[in-house]
N, C-alpha and C. Protein backbone atom coordinates (compact mmCIF):
# COMPACT_ATOMS: atom_id res chain seq x y z
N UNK A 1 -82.65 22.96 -168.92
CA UNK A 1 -83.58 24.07 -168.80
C UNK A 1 -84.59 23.73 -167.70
N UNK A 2 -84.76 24.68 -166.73
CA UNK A 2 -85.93 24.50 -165.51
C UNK A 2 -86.77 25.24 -166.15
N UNK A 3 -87.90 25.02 -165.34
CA UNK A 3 -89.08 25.74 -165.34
C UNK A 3 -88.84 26.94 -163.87
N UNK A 4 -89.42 28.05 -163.87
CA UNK A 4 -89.35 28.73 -163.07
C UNK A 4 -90.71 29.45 -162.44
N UNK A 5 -90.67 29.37 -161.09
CA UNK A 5 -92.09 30.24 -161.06
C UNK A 5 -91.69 31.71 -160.09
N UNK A 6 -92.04 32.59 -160.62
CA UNK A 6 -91.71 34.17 -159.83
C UNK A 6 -92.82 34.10 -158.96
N UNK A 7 -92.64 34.29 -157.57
CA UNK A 7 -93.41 35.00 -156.57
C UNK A 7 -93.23 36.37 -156.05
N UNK A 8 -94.26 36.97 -156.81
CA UNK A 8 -94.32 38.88 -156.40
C UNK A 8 -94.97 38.84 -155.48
N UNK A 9 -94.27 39.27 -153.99
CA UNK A 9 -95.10 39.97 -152.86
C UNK A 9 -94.48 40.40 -152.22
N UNK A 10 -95.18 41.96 -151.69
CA UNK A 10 -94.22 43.14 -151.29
C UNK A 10 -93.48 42.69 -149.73
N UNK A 11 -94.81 41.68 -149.15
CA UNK A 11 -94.49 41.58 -148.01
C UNK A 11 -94.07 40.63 -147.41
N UNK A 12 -93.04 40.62 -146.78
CA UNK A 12 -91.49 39.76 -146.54
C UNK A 12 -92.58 38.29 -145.78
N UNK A 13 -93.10 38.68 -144.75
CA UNK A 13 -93.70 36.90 -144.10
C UNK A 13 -94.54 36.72 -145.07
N UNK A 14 -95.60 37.50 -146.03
CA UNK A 14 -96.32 36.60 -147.22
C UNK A 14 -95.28 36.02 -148.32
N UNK A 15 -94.85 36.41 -148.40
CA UNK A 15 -93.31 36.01 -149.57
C UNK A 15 -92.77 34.77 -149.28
N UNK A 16 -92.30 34.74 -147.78
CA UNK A 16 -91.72 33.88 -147.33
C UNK A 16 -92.57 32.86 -147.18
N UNK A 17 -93.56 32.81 -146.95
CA UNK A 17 -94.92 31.63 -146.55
C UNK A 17 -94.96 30.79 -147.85
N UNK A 18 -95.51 32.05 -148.99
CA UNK A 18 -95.39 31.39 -150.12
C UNK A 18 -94.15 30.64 -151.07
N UNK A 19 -92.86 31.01 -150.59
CA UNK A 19 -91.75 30.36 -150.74
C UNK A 19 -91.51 28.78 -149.91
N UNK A 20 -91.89 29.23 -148.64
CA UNK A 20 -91.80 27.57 -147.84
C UNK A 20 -92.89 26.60 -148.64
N UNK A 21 -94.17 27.02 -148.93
CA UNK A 21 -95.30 26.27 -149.28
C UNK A 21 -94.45 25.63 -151.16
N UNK A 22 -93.76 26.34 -151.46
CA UNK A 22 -93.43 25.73 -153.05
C UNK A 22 -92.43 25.12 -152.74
N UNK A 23 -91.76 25.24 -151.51
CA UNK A 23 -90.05 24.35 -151.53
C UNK A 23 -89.96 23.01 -152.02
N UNK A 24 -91.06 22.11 -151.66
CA UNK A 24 -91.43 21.00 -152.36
C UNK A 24 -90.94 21.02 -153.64
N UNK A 25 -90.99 22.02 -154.64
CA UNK A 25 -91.04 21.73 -155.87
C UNK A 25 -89.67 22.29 -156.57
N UNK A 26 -88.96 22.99 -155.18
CA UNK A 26 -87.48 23.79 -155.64
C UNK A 26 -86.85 22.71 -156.04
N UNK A 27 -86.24 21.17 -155.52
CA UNK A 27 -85.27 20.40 -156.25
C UNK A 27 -85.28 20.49 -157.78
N UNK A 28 -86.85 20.62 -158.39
CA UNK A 28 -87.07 20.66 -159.69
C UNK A 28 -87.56 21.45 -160.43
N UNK A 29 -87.63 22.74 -159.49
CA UNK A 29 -88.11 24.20 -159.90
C UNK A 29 -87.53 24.91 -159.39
N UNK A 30 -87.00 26.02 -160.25
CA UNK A 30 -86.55 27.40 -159.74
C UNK A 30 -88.10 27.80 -158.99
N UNK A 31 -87.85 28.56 -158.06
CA UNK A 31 -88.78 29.30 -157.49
C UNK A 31 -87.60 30.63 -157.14
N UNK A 32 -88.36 31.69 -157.88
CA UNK A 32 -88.06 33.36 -157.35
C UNK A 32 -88.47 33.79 -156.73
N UNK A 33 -87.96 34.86 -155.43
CA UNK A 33 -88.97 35.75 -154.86
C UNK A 33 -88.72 37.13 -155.79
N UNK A 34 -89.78 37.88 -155.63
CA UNK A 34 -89.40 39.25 -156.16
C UNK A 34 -90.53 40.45 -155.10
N UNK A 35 -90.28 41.35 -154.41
CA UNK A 35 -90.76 42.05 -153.81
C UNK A 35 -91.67 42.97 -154.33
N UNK A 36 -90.83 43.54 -155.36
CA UNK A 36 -91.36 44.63 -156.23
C UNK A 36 -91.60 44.55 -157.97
N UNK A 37 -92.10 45.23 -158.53
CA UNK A 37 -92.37 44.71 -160.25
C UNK A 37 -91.04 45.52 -160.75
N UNK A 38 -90.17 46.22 -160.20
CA UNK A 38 -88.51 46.76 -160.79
C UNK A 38 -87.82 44.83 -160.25
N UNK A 39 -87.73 44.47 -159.20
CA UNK A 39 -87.22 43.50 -158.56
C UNK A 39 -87.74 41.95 -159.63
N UNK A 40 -88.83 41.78 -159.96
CA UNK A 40 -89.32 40.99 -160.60
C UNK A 40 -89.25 41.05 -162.16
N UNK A 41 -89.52 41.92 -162.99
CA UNK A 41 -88.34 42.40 -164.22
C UNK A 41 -87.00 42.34 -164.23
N UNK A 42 -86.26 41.91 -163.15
CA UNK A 42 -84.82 41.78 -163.62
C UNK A 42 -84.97 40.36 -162.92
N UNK A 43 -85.54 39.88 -162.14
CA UNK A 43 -85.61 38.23 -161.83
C UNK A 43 -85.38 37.41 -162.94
N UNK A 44 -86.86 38.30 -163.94
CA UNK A 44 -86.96 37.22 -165.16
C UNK A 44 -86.20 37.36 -166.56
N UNK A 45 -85.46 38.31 -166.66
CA UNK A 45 -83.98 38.67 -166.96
C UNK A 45 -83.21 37.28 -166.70
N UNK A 46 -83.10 37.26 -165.40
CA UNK A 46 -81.94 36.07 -164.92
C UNK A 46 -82.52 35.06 -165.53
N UNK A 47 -83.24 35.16 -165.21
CA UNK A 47 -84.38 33.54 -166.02
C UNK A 47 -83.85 33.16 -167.23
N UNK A 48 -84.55 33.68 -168.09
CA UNK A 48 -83.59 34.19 -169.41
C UNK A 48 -82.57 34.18 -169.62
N UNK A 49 -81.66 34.57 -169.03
CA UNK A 49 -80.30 34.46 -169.34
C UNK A 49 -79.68 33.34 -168.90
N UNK A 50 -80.45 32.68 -168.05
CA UNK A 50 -80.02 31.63 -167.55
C UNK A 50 -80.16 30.28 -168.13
N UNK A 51 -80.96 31.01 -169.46
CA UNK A 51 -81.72 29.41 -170.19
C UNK A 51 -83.08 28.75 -170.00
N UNK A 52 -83.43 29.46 -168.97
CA UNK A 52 -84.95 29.11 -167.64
C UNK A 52 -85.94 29.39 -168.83
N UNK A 53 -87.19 29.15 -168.01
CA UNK A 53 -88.27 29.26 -168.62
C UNK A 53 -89.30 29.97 -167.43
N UNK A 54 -89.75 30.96 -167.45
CA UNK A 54 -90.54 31.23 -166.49
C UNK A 54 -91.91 30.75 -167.22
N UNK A 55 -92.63 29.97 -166.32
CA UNK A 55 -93.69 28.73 -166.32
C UNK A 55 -94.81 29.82 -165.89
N UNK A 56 -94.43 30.16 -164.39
CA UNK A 56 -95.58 30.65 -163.58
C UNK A 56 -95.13 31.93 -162.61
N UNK A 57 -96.03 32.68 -162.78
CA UNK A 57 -96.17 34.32 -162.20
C UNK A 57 -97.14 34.01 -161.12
N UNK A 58 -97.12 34.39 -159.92
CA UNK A 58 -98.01 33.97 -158.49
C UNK A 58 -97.50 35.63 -158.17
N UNK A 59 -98.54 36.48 -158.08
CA UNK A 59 -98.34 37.61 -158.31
C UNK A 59 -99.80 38.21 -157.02
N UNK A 60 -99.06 38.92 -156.45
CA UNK A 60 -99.98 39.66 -155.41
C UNK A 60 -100.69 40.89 -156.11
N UNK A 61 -101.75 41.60 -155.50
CA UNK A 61 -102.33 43.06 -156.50
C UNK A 61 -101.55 43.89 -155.78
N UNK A 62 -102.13 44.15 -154.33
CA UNK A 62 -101.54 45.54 -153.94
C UNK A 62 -99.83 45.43 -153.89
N UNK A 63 -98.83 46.35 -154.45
CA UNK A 63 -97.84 46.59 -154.55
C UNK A 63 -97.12 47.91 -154.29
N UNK A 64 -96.34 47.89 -154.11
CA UNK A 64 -95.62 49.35 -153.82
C UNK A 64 -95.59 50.46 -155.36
N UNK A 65 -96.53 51.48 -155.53
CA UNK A 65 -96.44 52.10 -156.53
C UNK A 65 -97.74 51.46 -157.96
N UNK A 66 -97.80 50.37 -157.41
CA UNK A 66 -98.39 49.87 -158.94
C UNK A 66 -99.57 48.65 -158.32
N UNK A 67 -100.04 47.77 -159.01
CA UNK A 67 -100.85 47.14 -158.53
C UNK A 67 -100.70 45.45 -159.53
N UNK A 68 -100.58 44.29 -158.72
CA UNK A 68 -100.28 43.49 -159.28
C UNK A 68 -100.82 42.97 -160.74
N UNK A 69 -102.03 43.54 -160.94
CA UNK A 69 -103.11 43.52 -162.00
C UNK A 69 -102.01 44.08 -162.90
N UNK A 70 -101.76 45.24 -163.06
CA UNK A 70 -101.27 46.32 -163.94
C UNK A 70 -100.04 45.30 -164.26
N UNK A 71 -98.89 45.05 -163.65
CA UNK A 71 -97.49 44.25 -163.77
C UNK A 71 -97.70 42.86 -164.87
N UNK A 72 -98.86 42.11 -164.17
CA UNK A 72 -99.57 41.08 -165.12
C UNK A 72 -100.25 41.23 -166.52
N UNK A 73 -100.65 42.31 -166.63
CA UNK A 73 -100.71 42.76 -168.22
C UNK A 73 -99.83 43.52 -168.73
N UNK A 74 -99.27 44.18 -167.99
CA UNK A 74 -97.46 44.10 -168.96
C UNK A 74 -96.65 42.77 -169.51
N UNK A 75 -96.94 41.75 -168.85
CA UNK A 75 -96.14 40.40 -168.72
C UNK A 75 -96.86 39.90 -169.78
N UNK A 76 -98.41 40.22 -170.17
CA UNK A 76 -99.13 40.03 -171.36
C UNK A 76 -98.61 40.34 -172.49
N UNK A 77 -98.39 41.58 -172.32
CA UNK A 77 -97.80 42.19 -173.82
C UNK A 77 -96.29 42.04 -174.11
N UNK A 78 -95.65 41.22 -173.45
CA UNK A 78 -94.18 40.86 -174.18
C UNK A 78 -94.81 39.45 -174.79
N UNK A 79 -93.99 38.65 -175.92
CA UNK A 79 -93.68 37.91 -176.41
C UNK A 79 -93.40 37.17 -175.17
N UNK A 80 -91.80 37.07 -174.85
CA UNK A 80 -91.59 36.71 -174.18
C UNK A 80 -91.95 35.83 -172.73
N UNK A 81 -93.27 36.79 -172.17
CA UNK A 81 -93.83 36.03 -170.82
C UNK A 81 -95.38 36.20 -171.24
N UNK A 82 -95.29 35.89 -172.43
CA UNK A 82 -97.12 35.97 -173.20
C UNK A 82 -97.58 34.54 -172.53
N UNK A 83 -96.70 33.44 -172.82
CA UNK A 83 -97.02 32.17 -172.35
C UNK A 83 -97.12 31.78 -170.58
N UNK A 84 -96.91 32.41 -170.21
CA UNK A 84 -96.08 32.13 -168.71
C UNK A 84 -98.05 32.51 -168.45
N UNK A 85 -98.09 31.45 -167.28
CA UNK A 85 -99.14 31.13 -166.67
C UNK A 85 -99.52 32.50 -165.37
N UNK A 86 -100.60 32.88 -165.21
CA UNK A 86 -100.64 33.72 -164.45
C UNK A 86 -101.37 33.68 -163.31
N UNK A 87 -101.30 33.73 -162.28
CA UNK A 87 -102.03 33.66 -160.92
C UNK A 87 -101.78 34.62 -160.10
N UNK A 88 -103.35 35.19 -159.88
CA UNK A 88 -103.15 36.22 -158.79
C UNK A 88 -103.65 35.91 -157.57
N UNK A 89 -102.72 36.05 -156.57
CA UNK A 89 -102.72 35.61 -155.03
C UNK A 89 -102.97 36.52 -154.19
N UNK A 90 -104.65 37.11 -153.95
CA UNK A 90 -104.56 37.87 -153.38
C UNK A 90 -105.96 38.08 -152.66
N UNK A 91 -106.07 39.38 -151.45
CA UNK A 91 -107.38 39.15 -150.58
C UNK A 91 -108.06 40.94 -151.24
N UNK A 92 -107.32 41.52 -151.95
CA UNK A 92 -107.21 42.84 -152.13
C UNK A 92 -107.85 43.31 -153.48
N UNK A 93 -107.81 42.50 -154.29
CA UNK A 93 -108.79 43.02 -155.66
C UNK A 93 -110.21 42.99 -155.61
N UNK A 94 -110.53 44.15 -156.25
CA UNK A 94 -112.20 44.03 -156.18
C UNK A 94 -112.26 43.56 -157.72
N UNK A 95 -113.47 43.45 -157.97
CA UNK A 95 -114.22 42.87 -158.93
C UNK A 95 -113.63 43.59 -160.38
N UNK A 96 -113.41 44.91 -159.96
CA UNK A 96 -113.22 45.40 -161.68
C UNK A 96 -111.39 45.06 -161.73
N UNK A 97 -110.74 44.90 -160.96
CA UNK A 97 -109.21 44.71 -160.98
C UNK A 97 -109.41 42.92 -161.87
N UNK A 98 -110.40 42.42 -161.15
CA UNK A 98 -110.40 41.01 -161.11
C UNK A 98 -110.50 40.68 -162.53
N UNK A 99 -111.79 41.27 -163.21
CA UNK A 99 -112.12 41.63 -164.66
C UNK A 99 -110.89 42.11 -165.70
N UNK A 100 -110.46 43.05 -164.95
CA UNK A 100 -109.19 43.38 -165.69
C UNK A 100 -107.99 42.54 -166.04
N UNK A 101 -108.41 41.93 -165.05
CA UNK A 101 -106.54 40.69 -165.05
C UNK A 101 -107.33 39.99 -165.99
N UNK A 102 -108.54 39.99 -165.70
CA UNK A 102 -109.03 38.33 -166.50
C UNK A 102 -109.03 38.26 -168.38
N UNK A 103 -109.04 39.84 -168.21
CA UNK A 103 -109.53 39.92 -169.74
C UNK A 103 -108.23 40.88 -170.50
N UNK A 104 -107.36 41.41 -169.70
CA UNK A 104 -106.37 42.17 -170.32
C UNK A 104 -104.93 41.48 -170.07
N UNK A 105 -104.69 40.73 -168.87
CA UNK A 105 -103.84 39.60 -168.52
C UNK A 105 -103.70 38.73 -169.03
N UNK A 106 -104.69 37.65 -169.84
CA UNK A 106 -104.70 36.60 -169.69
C UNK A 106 -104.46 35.48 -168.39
N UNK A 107 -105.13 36.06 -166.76
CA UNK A 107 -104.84 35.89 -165.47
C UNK A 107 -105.71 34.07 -165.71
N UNK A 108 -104.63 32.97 -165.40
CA UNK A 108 -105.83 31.70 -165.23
C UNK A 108 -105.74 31.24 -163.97
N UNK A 109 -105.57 31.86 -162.90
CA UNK A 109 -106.21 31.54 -161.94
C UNK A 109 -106.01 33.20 -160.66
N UNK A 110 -106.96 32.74 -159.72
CA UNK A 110 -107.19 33.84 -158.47
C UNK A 110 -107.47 32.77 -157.24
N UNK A 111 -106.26 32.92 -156.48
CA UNK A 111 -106.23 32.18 -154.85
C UNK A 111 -106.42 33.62 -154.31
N UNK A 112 -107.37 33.36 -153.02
CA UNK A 112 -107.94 34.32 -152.55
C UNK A 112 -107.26 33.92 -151.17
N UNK A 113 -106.23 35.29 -149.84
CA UNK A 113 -105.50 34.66 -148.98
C UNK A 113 -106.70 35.08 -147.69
N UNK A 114 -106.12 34.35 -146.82
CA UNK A 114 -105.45 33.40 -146.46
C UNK A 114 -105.64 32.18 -147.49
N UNK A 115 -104.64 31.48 -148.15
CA UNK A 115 -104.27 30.35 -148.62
C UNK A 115 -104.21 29.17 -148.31
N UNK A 116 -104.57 28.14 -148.81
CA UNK A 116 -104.30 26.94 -148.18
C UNK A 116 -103.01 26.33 -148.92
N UNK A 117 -102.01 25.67 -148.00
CA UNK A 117 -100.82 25.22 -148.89
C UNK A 117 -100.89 23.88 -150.19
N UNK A 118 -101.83 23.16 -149.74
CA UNK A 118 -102.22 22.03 -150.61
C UNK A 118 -102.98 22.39 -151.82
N UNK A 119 -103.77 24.05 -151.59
CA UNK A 119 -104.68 24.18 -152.82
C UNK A 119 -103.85 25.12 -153.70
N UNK A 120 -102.64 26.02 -153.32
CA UNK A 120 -101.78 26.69 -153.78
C UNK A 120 -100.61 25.68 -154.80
N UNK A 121 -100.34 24.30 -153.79
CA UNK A 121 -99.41 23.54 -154.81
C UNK A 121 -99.80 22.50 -155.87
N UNK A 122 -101.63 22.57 -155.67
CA UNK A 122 -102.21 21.58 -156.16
C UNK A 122 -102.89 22.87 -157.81
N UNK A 123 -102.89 23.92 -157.83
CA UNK A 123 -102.94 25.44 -158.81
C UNK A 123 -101.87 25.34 -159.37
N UNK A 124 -100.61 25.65 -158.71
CA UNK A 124 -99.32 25.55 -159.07
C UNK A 124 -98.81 24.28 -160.24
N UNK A 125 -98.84 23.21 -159.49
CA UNK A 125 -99.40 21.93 -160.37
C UNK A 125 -100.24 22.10 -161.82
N UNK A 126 -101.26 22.26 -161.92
CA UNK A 126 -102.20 22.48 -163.11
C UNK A 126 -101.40 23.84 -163.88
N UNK A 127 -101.02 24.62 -163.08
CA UNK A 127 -100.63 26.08 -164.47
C UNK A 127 -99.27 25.66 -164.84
N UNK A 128 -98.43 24.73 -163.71
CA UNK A 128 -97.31 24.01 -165.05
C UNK A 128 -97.64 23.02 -165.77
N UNK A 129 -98.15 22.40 -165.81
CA UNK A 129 -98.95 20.98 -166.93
C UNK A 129 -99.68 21.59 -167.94
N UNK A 130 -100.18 22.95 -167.62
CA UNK A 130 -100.65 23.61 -168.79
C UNK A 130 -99.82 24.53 -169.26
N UNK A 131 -98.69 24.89 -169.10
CA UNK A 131 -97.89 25.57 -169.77
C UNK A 131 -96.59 24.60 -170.60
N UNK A 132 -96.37 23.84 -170.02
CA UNK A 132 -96.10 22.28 -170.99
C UNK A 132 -96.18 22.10 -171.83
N UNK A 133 -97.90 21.78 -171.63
CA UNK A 133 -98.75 21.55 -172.46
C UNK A 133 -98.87 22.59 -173.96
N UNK A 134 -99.29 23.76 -173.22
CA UNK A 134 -99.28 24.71 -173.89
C UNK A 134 -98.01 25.23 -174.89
N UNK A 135 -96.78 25.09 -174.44
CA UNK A 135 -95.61 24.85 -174.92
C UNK A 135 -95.01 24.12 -175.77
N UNK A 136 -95.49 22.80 -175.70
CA UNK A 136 -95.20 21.61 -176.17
C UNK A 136 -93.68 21.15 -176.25
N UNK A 137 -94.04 21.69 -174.65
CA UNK A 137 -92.58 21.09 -174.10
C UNK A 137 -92.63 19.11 -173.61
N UNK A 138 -91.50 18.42 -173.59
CA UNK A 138 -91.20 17.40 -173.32
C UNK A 138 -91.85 17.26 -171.72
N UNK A 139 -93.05 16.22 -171.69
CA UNK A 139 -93.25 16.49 -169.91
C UNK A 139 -92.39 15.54 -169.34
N UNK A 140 -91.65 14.50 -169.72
CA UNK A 140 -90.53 14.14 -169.08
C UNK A 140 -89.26 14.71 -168.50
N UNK A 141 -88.93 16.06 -169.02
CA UNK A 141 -88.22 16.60 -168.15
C UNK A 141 -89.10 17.13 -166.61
N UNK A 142 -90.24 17.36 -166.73
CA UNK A 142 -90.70 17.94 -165.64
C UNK A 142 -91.45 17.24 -164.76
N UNK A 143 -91.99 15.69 -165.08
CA UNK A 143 -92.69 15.02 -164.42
C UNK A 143 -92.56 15.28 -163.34
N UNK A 144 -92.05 15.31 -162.42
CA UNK A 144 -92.33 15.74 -160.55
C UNK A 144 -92.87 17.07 -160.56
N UNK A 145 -92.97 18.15 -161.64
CA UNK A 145 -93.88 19.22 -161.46
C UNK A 145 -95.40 19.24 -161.06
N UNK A 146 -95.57 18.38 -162.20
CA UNK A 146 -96.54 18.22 -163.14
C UNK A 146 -97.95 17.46 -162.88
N UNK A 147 -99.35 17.47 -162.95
CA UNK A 147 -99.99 17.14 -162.42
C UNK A 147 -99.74 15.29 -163.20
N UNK A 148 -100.04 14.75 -162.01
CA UNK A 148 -99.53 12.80 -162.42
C UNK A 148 -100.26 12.10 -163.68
N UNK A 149 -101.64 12.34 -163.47
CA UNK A 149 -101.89 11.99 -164.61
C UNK A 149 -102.10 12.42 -165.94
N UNK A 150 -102.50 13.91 -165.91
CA UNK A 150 -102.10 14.38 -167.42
C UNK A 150 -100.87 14.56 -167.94
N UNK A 151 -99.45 14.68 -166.86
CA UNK A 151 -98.14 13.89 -167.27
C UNK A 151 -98.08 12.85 -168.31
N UNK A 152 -98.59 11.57 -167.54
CA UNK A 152 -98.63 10.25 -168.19
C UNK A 152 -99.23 10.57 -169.45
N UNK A 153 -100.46 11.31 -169.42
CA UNK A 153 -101.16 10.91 -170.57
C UNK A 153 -100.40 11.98 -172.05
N UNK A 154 -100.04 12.70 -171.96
CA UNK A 154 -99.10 13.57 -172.49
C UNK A 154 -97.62 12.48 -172.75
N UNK A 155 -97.44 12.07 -171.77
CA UNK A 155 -95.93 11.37 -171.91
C UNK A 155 -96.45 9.89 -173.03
N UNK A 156 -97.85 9.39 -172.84
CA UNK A 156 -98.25 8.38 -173.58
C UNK A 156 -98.49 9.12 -175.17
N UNK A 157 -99.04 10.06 -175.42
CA UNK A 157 -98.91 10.73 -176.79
C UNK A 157 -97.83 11.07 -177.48
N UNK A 158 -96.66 10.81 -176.52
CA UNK A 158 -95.46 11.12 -177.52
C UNK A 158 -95.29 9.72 -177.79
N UNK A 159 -95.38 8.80 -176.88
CA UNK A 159 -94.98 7.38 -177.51
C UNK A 159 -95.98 6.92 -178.33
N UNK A 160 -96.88 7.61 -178.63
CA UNK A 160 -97.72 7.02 -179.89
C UNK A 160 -97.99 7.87 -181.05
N UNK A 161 -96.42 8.71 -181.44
CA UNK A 161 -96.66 9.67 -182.41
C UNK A 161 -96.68 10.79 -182.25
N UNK A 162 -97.41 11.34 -181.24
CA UNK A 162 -97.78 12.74 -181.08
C UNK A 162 -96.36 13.29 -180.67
N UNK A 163 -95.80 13.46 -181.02
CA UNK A 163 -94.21 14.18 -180.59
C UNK A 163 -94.30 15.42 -181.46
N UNK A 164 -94.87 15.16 -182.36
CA UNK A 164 -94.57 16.99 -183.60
C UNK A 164 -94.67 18.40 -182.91
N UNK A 165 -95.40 17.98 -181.83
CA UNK A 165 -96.17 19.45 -181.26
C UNK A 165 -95.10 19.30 -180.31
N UNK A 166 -94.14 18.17 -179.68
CA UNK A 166 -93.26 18.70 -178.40
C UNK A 166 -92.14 18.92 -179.24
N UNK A 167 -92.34 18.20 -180.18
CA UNK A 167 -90.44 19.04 -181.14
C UNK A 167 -90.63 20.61 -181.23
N UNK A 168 -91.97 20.64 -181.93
CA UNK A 168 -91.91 21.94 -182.24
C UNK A 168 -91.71 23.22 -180.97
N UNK A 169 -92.75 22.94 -179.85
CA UNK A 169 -92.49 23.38 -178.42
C UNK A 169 -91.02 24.13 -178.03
N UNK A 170 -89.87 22.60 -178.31
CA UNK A 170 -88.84 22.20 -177.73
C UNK A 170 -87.65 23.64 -178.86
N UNK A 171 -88.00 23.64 -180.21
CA UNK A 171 -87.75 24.42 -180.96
C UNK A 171 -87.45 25.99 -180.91
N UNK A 172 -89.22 26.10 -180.71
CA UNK A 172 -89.31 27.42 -180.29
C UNK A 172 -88.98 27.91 -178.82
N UNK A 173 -88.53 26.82 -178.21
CA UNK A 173 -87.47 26.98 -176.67
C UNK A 173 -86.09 27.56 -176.79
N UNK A 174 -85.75 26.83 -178.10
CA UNK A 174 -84.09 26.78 -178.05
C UNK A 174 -83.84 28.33 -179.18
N UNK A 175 -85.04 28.74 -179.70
CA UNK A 175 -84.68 30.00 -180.51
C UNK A 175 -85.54 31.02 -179.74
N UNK A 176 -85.62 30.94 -178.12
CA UNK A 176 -86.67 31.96 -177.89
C UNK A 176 -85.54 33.26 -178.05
N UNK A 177 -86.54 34.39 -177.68
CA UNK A 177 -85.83 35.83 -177.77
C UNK A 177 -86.01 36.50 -177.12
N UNK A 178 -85.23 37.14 -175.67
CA UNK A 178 -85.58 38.13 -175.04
C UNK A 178 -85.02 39.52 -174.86
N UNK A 179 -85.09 39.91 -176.11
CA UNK A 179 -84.53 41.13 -176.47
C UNK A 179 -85.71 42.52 -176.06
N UNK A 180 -86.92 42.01 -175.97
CA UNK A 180 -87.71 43.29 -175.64
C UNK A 180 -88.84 43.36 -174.30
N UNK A 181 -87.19 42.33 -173.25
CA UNK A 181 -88.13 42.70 -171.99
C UNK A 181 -87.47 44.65 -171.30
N UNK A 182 -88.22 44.54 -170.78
CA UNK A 182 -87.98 46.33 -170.04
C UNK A 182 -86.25 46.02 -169.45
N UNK A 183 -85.70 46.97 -169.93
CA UNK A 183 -84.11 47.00 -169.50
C UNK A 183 -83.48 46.45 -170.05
N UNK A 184 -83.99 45.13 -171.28
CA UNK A 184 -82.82 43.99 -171.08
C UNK A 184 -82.92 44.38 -172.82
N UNK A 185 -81.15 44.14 -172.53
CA UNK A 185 -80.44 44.09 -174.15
C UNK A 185 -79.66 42.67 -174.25
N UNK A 186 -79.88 42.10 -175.52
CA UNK A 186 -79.30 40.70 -175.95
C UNK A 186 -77.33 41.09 -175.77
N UNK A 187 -76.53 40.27 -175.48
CA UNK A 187 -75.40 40.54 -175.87
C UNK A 187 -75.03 39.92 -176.55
């Protein structure tokens, strides 16, 4: 099982920028592009079906038809991508969009572009160690994600007991359910 992170942006050289800047982390991360929130709903479909875990949403506001805010609190209200870390990457939200992600999203972080590539993979970093975390997933499968030392220190709590919370994590991995994302039927 990978971790996966979706990148929503409508526009092909921001997409692509933000795809070169994560390649670093493709040997050991799926990284998606998705253009549109129809395009990005069936991404995380594949995800899913694939066994994946979508980790992290890096999600632009302005979009074709809709606004990245709005897509991110849909992603709130499934089960399914309730956990999945959220970041909005963008130069285009004002203050009440911002409010909105923050408090109807569950949005934990806002990169404001132009971007820097080190502060994007060093965000990226922290919202998978906290979805891990949050998960209580095994951070030994993901250590090269993962920020280095709360890795270790996580990887040192299972060797001293603390494992209950990554069994359980690891559990509710292997019985997840994505029967009530938009479009998608279990077969």
């Amino acid at each position: 099982m990978k971790l996966a992170i979706l990148v929503l942006e409508d526009e092909p050289e921001v997409r692509d920028a933000l795809m070169r800047d994560l390649s670093v982390l493709m040997p050991v991360a799926r990284v998606e592009p998705a253009e549109d929130v129809a395009d990005a709903w069936e991404v995380i479909r594949e995800i899913q079906t694939d066994g994946d875990r979508l980790a992290l949403a890096l999600c632009d506001h302005r979009l074709p038809g809709t606004t990245g805010v709005d897509f991110l609190v849909e992603m709130a209200s499934h089960p399914e991508t309730l956990e999945t870390r959220k970041v909005l990457v963008t130069g285009q939200a004002d203050l009440d969009d911002t409010v909105r992600a923050i408090n109807n999203a569950q949005l934990d972080h806002y990169i404001a572009k132009p971007w820097a590539a080190d502060e994007l993979l060093s965000v990226t970093r922290t919202q998978l160690t906290d979805y891990v975390e949050a998960c209580g997933l095994n951070p030994i499968s993901y250590v090269n994600l993962l920020e280095h030392d709360r890795a270790m220190e996580m990887m040192s709590d299972i060797g001293h007991g603390d494992s209950r919370s990554m069994l359980t994590g690891q559990r509710k991995a292997a019985s997840g359910d994505s029967g009530s994302l938009p479009g998608f039927t279990r077969s």
